[in-house]
PDB file of N, CA and C in Angstrom:
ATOM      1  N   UNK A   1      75.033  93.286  91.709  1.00  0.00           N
ATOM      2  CA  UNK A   1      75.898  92.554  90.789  1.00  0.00           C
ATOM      3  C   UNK A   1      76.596  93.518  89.814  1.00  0.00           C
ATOM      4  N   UNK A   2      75.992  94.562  89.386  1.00  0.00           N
ATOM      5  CA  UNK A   2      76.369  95.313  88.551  1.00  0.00           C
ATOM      6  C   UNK A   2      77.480  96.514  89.189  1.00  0.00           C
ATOM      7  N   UNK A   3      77.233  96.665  90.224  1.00  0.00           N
ATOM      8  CA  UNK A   3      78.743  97.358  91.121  1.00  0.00           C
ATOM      9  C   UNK A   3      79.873  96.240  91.302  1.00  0.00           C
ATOM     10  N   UNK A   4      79.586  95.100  91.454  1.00  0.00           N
ATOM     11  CA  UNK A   4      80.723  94.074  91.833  1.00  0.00           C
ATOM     12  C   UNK A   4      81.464  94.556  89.787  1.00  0.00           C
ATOM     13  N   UNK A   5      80.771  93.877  89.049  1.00  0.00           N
ATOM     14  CA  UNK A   5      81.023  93.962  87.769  1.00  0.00           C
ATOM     15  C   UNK A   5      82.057  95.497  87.745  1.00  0.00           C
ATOM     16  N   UNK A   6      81.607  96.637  87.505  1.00  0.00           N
ATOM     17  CA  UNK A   6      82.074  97.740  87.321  1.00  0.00           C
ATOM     18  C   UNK A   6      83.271  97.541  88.059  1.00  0.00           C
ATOM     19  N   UNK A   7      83.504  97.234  89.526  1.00  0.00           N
ATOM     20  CA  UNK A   7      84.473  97.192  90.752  1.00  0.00           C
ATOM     21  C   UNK A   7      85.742  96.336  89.436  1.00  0.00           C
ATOM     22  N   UNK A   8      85.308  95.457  89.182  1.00  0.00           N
ATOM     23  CA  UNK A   8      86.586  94.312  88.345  1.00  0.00           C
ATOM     24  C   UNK A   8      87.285  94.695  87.160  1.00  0.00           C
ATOM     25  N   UNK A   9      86.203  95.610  86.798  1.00  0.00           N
ATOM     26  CA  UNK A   9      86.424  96.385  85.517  1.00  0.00           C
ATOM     27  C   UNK A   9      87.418  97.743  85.656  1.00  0.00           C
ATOM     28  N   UNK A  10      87.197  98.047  87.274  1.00  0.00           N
ATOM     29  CA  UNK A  10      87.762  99.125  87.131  1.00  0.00           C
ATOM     30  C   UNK A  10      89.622  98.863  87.866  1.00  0.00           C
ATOM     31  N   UNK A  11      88.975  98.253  88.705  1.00  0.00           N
ATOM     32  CA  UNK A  11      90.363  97.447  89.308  1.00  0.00           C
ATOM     33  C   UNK A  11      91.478  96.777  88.024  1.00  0.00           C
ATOM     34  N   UNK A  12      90.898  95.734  87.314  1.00  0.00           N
ATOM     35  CA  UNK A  12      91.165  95.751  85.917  1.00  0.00           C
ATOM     36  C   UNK A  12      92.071  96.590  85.239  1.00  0.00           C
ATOM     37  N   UNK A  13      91.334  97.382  84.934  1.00  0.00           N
ATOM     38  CA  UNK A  13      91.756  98.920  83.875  1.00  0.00           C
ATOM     39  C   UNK A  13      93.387  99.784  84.942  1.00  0.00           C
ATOM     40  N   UNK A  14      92.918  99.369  86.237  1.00  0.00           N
ATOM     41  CA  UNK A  14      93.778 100.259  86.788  1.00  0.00           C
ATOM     42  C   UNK A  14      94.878  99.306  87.253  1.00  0.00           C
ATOM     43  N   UNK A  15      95.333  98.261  87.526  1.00  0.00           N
ATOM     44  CA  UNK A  15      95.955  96.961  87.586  1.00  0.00           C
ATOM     45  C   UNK A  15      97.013  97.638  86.175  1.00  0.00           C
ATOM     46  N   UNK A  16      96.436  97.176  85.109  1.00  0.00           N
ATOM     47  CA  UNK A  16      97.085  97.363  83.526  1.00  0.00           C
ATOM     48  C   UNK A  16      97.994  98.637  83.609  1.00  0.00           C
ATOM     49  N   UNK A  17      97.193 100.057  84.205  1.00  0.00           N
ATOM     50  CA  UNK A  17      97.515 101.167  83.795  1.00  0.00           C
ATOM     51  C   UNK A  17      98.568 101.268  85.003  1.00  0.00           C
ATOM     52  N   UNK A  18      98.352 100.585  86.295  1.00  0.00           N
ATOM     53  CA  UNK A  18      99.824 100.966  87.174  1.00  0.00           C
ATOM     54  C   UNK A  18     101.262  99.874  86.500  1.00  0.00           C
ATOM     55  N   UNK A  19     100.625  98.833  86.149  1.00  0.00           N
ATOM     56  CA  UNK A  19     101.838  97.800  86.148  1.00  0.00           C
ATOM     57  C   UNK A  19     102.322  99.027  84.656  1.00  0.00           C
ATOM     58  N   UNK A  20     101.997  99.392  83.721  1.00  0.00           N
ATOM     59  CA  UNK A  20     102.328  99.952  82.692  1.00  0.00           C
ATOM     60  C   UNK A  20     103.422 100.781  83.053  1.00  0.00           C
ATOM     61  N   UNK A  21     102.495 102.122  84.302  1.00  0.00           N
ATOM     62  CA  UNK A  21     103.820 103.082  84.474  1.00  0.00           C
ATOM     63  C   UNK A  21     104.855 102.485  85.370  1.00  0.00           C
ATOM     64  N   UNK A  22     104.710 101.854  86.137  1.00  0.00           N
ATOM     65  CA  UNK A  22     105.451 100.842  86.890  1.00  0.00           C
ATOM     66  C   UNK A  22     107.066 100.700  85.785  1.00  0.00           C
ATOM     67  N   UNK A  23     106.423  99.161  84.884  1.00  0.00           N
ATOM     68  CA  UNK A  23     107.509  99.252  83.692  1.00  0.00           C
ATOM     69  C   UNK A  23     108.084 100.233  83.042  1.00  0.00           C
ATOM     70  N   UNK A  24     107.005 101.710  82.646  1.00  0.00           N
ATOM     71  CA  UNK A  24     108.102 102.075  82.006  1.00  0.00           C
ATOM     72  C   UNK A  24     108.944 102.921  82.601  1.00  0.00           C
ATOM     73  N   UNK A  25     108.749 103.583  83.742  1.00  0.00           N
ATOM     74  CA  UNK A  25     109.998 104.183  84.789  1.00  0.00           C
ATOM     75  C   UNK A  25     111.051 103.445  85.070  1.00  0.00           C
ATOM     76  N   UNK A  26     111.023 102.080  85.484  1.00  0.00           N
ATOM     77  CA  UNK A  26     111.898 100.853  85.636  1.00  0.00           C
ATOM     78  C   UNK A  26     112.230 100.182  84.739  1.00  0.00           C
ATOM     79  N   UNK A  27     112.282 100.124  83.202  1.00  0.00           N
ATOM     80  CA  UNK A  27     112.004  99.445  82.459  1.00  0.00           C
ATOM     81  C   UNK A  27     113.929  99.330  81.694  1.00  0.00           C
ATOM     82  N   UNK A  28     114.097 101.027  81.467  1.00  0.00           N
ATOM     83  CA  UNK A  28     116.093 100.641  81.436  1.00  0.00           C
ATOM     84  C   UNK A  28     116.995 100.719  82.610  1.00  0.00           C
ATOM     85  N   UNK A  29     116.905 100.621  83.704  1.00  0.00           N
ATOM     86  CA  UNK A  29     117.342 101.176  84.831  1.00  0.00           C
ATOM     87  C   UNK A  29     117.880  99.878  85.309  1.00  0.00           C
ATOM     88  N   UNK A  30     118.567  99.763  85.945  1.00  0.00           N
ATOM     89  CA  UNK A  30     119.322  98.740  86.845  1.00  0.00           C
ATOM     90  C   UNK A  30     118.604  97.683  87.264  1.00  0.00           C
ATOM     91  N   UNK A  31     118.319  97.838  88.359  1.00  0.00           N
ATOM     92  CA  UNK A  31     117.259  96.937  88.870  1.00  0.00           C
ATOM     93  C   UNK A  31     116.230  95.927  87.508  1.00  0.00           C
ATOM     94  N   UNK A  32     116.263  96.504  86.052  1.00  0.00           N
ATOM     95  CA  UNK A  32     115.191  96.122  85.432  1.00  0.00           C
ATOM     96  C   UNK A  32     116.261  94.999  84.864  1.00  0.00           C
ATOM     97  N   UNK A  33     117.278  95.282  84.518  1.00  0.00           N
ATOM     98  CA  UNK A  33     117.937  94.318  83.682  1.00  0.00           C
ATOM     99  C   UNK A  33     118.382  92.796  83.892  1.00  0.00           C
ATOM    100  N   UNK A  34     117.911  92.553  84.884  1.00  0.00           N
ATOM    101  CA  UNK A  34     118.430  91.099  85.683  1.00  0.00           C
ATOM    102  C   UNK A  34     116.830  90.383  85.381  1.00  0.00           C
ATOM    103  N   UNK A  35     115.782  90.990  85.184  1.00  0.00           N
ATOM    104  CA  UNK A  35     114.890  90.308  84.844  1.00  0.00           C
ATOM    105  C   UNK A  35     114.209  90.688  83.062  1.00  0.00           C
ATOM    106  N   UNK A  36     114.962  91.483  82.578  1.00  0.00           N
ATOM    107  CA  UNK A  36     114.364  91.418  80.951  1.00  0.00           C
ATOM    108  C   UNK A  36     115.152  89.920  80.190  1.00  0.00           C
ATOM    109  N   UNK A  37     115.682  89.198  80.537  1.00  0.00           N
ATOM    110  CA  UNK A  37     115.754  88.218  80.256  1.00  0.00           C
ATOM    111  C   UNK A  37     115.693  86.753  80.875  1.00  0.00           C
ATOM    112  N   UNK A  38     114.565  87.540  81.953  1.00  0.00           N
ATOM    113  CA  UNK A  38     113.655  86.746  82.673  1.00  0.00           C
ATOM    114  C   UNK A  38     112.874  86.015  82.049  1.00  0.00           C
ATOM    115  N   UNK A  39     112.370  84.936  82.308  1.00  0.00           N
ATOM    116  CA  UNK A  39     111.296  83.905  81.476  1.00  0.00           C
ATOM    117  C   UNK A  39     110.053  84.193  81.990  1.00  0.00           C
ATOM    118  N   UNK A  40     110.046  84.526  83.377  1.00  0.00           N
ATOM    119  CA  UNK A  40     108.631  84.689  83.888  1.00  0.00           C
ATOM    120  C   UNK A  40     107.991  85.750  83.789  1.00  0.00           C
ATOM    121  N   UNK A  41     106.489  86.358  83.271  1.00  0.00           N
ATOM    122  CA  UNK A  41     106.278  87.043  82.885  1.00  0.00           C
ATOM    123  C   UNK A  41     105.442  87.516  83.827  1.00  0.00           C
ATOM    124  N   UNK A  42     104.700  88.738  83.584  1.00  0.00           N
ATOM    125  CA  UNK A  42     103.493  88.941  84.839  1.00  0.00           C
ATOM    126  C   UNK A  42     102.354  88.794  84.472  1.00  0.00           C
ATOM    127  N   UNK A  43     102.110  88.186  83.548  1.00  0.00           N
ATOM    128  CA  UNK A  43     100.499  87.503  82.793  1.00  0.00           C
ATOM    129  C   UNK A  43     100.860  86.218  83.608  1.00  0.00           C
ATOM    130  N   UNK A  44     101.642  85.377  84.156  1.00  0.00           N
ATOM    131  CA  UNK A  44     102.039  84.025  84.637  1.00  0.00           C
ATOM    132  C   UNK A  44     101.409  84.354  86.262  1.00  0.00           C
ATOM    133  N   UNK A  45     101.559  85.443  86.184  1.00  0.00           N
ATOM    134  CA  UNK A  45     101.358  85.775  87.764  1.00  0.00           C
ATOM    135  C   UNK A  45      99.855  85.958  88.051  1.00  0.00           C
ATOM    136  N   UNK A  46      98.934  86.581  87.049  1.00  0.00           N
ATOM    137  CA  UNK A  46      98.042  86.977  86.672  1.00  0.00           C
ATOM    138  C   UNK A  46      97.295  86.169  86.462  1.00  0.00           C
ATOM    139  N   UNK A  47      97.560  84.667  86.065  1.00  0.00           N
ATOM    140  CA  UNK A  47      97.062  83.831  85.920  1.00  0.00           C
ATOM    141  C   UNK A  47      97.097  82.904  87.608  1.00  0.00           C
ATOM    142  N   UNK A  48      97.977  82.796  88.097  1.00  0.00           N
ATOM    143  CA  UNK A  48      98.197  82.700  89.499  1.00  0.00           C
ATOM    144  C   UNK A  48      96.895  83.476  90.586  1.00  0.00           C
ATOM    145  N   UNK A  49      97.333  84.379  90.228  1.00  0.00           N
ATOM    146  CA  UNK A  49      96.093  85.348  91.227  1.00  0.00           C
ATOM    147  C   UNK A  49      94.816  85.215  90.524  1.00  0.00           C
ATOM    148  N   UNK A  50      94.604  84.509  89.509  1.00  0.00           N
ATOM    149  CA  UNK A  50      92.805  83.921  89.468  1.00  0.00           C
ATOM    150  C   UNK A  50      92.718  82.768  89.746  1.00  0.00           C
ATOM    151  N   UNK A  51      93.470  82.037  89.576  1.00  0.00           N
ATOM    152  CA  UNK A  51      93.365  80.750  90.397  1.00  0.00           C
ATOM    153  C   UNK A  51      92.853  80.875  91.774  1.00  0.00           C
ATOM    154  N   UNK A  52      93.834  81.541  92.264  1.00  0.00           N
ATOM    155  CA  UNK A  52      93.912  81.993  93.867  1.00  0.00           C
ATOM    156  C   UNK A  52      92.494  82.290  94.212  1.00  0.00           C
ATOM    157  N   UNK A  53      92.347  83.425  93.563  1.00  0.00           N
ATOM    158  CA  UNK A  53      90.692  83.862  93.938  1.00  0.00           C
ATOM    159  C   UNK A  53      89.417  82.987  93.468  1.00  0.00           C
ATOM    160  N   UNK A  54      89.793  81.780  92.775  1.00  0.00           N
ATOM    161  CA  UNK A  54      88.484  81.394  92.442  1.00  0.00           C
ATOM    162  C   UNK A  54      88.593  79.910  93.373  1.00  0.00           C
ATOM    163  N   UNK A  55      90.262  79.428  93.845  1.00  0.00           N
ATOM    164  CA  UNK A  55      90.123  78.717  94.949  1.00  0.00           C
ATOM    165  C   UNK A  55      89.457  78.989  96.643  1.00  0.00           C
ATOM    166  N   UNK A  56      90.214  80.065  96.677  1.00  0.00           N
ATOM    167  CA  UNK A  56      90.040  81.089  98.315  1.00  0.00           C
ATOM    168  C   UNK A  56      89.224  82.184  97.881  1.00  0.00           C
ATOM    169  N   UNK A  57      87.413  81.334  97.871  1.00  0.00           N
ATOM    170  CA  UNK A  57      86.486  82.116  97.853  1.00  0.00           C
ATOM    171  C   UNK A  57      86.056  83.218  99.181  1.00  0.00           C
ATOM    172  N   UNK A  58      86.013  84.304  98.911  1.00  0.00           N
ATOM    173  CA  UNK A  58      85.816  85.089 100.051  1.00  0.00           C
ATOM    174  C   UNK A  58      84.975  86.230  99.926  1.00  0.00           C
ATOM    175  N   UNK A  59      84.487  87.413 100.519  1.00  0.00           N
ATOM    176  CA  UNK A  59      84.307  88.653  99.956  1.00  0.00           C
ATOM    177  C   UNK A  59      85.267  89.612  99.340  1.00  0.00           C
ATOM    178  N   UNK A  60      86.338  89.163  99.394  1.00  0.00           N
ATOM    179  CA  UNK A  60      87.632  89.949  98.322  1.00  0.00           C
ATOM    180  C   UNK A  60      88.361  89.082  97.192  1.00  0.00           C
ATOM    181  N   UNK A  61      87.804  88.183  97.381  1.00  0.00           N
ATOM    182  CA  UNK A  61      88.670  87.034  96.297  1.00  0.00           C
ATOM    183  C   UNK A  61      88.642  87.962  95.003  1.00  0.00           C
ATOM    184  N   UNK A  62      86.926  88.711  94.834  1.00  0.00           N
ATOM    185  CA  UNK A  62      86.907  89.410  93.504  1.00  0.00           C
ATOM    186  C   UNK A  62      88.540  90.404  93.184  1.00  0.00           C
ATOM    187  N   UNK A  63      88.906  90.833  94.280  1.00  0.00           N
ATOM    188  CA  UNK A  63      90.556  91.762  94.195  1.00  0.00           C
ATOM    189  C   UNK A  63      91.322  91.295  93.115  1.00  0.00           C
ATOM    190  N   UNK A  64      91.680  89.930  94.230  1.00  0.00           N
ATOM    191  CA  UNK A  64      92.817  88.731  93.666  1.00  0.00           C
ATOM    192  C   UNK A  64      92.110  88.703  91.997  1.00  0.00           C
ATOM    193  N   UNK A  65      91.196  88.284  91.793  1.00  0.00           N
ATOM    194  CA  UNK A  65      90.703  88.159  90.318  1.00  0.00           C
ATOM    195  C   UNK A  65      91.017  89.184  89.570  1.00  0.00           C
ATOM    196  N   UNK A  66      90.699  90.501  90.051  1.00  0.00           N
ATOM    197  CA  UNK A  66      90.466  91.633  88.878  1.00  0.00           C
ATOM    198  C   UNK A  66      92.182  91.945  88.989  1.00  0.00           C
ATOM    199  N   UNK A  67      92.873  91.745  90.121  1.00  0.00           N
ATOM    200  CA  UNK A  67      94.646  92.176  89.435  1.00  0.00           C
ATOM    201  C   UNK A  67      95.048  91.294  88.607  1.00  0.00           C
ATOM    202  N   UNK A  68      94.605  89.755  88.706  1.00  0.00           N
ATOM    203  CA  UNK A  68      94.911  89.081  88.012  1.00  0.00           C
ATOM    204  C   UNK A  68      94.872  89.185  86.809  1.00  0.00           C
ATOM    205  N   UNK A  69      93.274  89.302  86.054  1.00  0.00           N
ATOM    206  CA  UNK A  69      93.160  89.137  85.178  1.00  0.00           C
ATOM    207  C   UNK A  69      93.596  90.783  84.534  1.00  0.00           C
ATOM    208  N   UNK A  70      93.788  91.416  85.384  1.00  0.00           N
ATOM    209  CA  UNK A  70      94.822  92.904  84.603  1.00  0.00           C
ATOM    210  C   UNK A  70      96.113  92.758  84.174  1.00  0.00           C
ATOM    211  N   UNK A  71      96.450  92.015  85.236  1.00  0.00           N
ATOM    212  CA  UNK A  71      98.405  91.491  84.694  1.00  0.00           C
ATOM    213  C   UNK A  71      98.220  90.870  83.738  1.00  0.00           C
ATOM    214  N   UNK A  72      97.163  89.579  83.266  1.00  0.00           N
ATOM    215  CA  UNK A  72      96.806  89.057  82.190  1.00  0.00           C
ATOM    216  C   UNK A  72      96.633  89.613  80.993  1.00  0.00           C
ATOM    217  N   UNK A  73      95.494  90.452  80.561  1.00  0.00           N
ATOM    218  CA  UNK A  73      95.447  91.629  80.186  1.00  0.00           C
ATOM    219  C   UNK A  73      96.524  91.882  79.142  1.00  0.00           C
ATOM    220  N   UNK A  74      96.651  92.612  80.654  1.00  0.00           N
ATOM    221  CA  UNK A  74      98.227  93.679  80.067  1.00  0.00           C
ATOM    222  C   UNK A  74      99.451  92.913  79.269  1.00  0.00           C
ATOM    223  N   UNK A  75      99.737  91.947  79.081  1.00  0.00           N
ATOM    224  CA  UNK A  75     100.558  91.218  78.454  1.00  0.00           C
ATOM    225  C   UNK A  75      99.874  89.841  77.504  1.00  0.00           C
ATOM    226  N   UNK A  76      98.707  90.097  77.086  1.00  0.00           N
ATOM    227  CA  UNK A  76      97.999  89.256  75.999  1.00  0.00           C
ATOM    228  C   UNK A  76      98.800  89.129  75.161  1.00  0.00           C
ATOM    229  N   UNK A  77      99.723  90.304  74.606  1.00  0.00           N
ATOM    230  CA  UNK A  77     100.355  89.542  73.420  1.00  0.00           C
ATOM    231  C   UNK A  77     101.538  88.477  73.194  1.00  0.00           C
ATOM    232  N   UNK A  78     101.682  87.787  74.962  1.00  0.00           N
ATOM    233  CA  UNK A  78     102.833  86.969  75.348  1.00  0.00           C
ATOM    234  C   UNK A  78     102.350  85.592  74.605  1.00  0.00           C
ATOM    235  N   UNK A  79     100.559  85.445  74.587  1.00  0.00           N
ATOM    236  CA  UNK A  79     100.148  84.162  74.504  1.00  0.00           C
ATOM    237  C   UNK A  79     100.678  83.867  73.347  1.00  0.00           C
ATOM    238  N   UNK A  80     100.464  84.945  72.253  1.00  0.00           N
ATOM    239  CA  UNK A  80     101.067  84.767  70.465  1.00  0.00           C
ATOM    240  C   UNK A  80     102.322  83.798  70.019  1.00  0.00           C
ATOM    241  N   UNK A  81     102.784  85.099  71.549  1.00  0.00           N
ATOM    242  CA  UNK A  81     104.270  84.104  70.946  1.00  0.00           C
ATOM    243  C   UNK A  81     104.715  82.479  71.884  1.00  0.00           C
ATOM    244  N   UNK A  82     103.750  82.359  72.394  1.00  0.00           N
ATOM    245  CA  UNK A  82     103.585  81.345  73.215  1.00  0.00           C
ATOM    246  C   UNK A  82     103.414  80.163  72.325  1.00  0.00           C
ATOM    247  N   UNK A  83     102.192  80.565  71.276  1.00  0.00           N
ATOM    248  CA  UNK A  83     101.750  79.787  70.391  1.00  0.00           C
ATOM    249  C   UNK A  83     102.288  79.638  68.695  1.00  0.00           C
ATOM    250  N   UNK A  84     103.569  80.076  69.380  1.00  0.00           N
ATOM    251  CA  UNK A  84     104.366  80.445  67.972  1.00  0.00           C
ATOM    252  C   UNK A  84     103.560  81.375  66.531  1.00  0.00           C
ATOM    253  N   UNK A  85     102.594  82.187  67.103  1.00  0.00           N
ATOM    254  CA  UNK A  85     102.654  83.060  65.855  1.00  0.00           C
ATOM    255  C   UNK A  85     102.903  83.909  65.494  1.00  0.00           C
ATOM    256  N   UNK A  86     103.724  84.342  66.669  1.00  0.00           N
ATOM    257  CA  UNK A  86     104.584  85.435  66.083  1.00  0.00           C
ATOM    258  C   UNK A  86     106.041  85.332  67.082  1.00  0.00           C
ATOM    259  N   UNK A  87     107.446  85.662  66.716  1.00  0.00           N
ATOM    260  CA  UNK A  87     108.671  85.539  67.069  1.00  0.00           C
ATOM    261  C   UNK A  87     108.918  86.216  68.192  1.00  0.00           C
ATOM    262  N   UNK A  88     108.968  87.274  67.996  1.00  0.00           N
ATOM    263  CA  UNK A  88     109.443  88.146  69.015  1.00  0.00           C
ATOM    264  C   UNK A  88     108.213  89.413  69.663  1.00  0.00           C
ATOM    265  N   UNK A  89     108.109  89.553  70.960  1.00  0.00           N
ATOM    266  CA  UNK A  89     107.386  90.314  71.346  1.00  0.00           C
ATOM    267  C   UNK A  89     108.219  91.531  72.090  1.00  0.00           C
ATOM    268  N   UNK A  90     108.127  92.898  71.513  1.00  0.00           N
ATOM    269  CA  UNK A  90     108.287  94.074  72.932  1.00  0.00           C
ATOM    270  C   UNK A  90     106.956  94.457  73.036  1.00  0.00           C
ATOM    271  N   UNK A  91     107.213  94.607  74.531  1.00  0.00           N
ATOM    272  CA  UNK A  91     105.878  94.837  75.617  1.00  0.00           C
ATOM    273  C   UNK A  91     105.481  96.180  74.856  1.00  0.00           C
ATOM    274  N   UNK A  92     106.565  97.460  74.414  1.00  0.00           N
ATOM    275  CA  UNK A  92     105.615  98.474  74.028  1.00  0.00           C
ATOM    276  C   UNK A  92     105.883  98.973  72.588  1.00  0.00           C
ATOM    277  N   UNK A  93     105.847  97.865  72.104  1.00  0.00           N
ATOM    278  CA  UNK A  93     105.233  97.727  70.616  1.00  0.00           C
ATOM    279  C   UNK A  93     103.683  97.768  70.511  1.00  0.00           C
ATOM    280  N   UNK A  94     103.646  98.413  68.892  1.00  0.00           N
ATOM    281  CA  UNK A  94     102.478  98.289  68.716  1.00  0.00           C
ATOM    282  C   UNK A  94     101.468  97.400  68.466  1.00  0.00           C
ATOM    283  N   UNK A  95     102.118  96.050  68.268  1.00  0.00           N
ATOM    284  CA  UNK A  95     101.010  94.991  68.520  1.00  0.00           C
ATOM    285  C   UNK A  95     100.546  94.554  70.013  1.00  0.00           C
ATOM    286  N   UNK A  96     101.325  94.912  70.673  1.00  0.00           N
ATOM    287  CA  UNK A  96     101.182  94.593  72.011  1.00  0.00           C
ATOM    288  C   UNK A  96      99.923  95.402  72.363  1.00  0.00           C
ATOM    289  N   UNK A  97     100.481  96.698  72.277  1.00  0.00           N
ATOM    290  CA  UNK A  97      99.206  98.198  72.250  1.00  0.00           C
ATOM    291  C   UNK A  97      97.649  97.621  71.785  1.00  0.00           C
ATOM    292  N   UNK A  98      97.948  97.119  70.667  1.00  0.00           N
ATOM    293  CA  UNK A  98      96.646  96.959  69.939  1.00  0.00           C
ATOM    294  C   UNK A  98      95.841  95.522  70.725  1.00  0.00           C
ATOM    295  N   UNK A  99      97.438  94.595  70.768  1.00  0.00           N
ATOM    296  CA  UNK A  99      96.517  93.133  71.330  1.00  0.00           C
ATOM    297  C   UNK A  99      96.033  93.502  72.861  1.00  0.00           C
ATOM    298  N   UNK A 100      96.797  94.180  74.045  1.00  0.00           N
ATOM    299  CA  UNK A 100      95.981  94.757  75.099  1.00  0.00           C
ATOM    300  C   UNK A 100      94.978  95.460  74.975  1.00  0.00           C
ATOM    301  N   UNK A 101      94.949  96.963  74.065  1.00  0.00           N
ATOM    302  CA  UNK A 101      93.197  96.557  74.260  1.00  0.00           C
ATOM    303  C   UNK A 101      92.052  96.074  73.850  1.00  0.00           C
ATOM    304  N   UNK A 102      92.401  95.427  72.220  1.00  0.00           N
ATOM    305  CA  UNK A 102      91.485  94.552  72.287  1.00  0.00           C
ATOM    306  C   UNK A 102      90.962  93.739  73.193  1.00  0.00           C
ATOM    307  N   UNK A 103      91.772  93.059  74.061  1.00  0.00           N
ATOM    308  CA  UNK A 103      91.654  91.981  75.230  1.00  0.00           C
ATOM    309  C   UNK A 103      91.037  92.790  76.293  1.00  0.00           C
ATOM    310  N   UNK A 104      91.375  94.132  76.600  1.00  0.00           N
ATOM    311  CA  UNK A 104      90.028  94.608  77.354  1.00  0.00           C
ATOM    312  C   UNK A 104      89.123  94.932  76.864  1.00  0.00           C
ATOM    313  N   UNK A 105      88.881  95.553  75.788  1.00  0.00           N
ATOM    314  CA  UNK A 105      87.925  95.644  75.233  1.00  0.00           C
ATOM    315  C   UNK A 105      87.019  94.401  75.059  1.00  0.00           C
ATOM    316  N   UNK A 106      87.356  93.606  74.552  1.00  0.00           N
ATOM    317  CA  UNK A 106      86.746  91.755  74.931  1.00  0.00           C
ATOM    318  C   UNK A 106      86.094  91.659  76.113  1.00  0.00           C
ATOM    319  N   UNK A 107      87.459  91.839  77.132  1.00  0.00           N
ATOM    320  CA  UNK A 107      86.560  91.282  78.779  1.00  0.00           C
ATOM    321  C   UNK A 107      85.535  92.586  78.870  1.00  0.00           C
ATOM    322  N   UNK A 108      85.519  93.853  78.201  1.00  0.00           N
ATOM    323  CA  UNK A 108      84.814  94.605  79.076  1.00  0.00           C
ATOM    324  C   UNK A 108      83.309  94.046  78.881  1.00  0.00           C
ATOM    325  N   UNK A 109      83.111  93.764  77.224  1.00  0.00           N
ATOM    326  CA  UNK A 109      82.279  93.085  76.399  1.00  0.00           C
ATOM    327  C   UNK A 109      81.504  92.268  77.323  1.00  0.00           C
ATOM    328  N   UNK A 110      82.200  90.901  77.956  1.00  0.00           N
ATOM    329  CA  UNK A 110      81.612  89.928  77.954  1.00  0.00           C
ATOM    330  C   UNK A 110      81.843  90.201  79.352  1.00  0.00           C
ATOM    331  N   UNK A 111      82.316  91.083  79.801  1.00  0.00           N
ATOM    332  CA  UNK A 111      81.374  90.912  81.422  1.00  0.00           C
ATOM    333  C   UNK A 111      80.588  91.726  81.762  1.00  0.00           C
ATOM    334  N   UNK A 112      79.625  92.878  80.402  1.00  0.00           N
ATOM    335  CA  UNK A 112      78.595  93.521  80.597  1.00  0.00           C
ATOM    336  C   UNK A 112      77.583  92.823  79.848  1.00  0.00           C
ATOM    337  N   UNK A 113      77.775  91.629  78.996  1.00  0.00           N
ATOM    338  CA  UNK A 113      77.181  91.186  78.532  1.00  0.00           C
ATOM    339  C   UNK A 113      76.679  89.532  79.273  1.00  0.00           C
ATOM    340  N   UNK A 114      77.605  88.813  80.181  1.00  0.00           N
ATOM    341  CA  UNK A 114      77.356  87.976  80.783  1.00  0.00           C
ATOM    342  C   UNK A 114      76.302  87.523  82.102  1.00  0.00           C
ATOM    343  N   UNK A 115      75.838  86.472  81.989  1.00  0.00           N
ATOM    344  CA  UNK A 115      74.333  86.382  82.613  1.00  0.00           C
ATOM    345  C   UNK A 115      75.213  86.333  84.093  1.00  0.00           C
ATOM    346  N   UNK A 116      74.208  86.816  84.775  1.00  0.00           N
ATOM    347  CA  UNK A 116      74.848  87.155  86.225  1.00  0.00           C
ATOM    348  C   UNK A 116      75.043  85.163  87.215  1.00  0.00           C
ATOM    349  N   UNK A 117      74.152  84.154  86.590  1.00  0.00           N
ATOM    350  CA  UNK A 117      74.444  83.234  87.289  1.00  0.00           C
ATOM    351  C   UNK A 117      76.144  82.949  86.468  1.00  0.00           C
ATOM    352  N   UNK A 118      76.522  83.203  85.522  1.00  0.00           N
ATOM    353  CA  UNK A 118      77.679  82.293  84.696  1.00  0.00           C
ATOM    354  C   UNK A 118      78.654  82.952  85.671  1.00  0.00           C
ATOM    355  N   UNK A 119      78.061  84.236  85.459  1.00  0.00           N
ATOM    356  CA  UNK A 119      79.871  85.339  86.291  1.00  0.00           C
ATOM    357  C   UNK A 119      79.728  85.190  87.816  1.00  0.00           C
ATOM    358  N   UNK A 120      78.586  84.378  88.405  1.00  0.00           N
ATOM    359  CA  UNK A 120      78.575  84.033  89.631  1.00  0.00           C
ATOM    360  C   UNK A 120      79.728  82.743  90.011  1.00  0.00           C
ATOM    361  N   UNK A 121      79.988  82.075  88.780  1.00  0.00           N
ATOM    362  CA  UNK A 121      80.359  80.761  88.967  1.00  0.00           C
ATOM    363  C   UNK A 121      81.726  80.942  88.787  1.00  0.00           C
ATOM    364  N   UNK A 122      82.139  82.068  87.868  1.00  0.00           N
ATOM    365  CA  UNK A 122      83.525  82.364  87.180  1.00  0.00           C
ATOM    366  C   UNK A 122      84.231  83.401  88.404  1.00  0.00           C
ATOM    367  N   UNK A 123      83.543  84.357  89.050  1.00  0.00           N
ATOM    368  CA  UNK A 123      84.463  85.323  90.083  1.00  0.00           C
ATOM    369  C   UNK A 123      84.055  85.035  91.211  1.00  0.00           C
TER     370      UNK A 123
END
């Protein structure tokens, strides 16, 4: 259980850290500008791919989960402004910085701290 755990954590961490350089190579460039005033975000997607994996249980569903909840993650500070408390978000601002890793820092928390039947039921 404790390798599956580490596996999500690390998939996780590395999910965040590719979509990151991903954006910022692509981020003023051509191709990027037809979707920065896109509505759909990739925490939307992220949320998609845990669904997915906790519907289409398998021996890899854990994958689908841990990119998910990395795209999630990685754009925590979308929920803020979701919930109107704050106006405007850039992705690499420093609240963003700070609200991503708190939010891993959180999941890393509570999935070294979680009883192995709960995270049986959740991944």
């Amino acid at each position: 259980m404790k390798k599956r755990k580490n596996a999500i954590l690390i998939i996780t961490a590395s999910t965040m850290l590719i979509t990151k350089l991903i954006l910022f190579f692509v981020w003023n460039k051509e191709i990027m500008s037809p979707l920065l005033t896109d509505v759909w975000h990739h925490m939307y997607t992220g949320v998609l791919l845990m669904i997915f994996a906790k519907v289409w249980k398998n021996k890899f569903s854990f994958i689908f989960f841990s990119i998910g909840l990395g795209l999630f993650v990685d754009e925590f500070i979308h929920v803020f402004h979701l919930l109107h408390i704050i106006n405007e978000v850039d992705y690499w601002s420093m609240p963003s910085y700070i609200a991503t890793t708190l939010s891993f820092i959180t999941v890393y928390i509570i999935f070294n701290k979680l009883p192995d039947s709960i995270y049986r039921k959740m991944v």
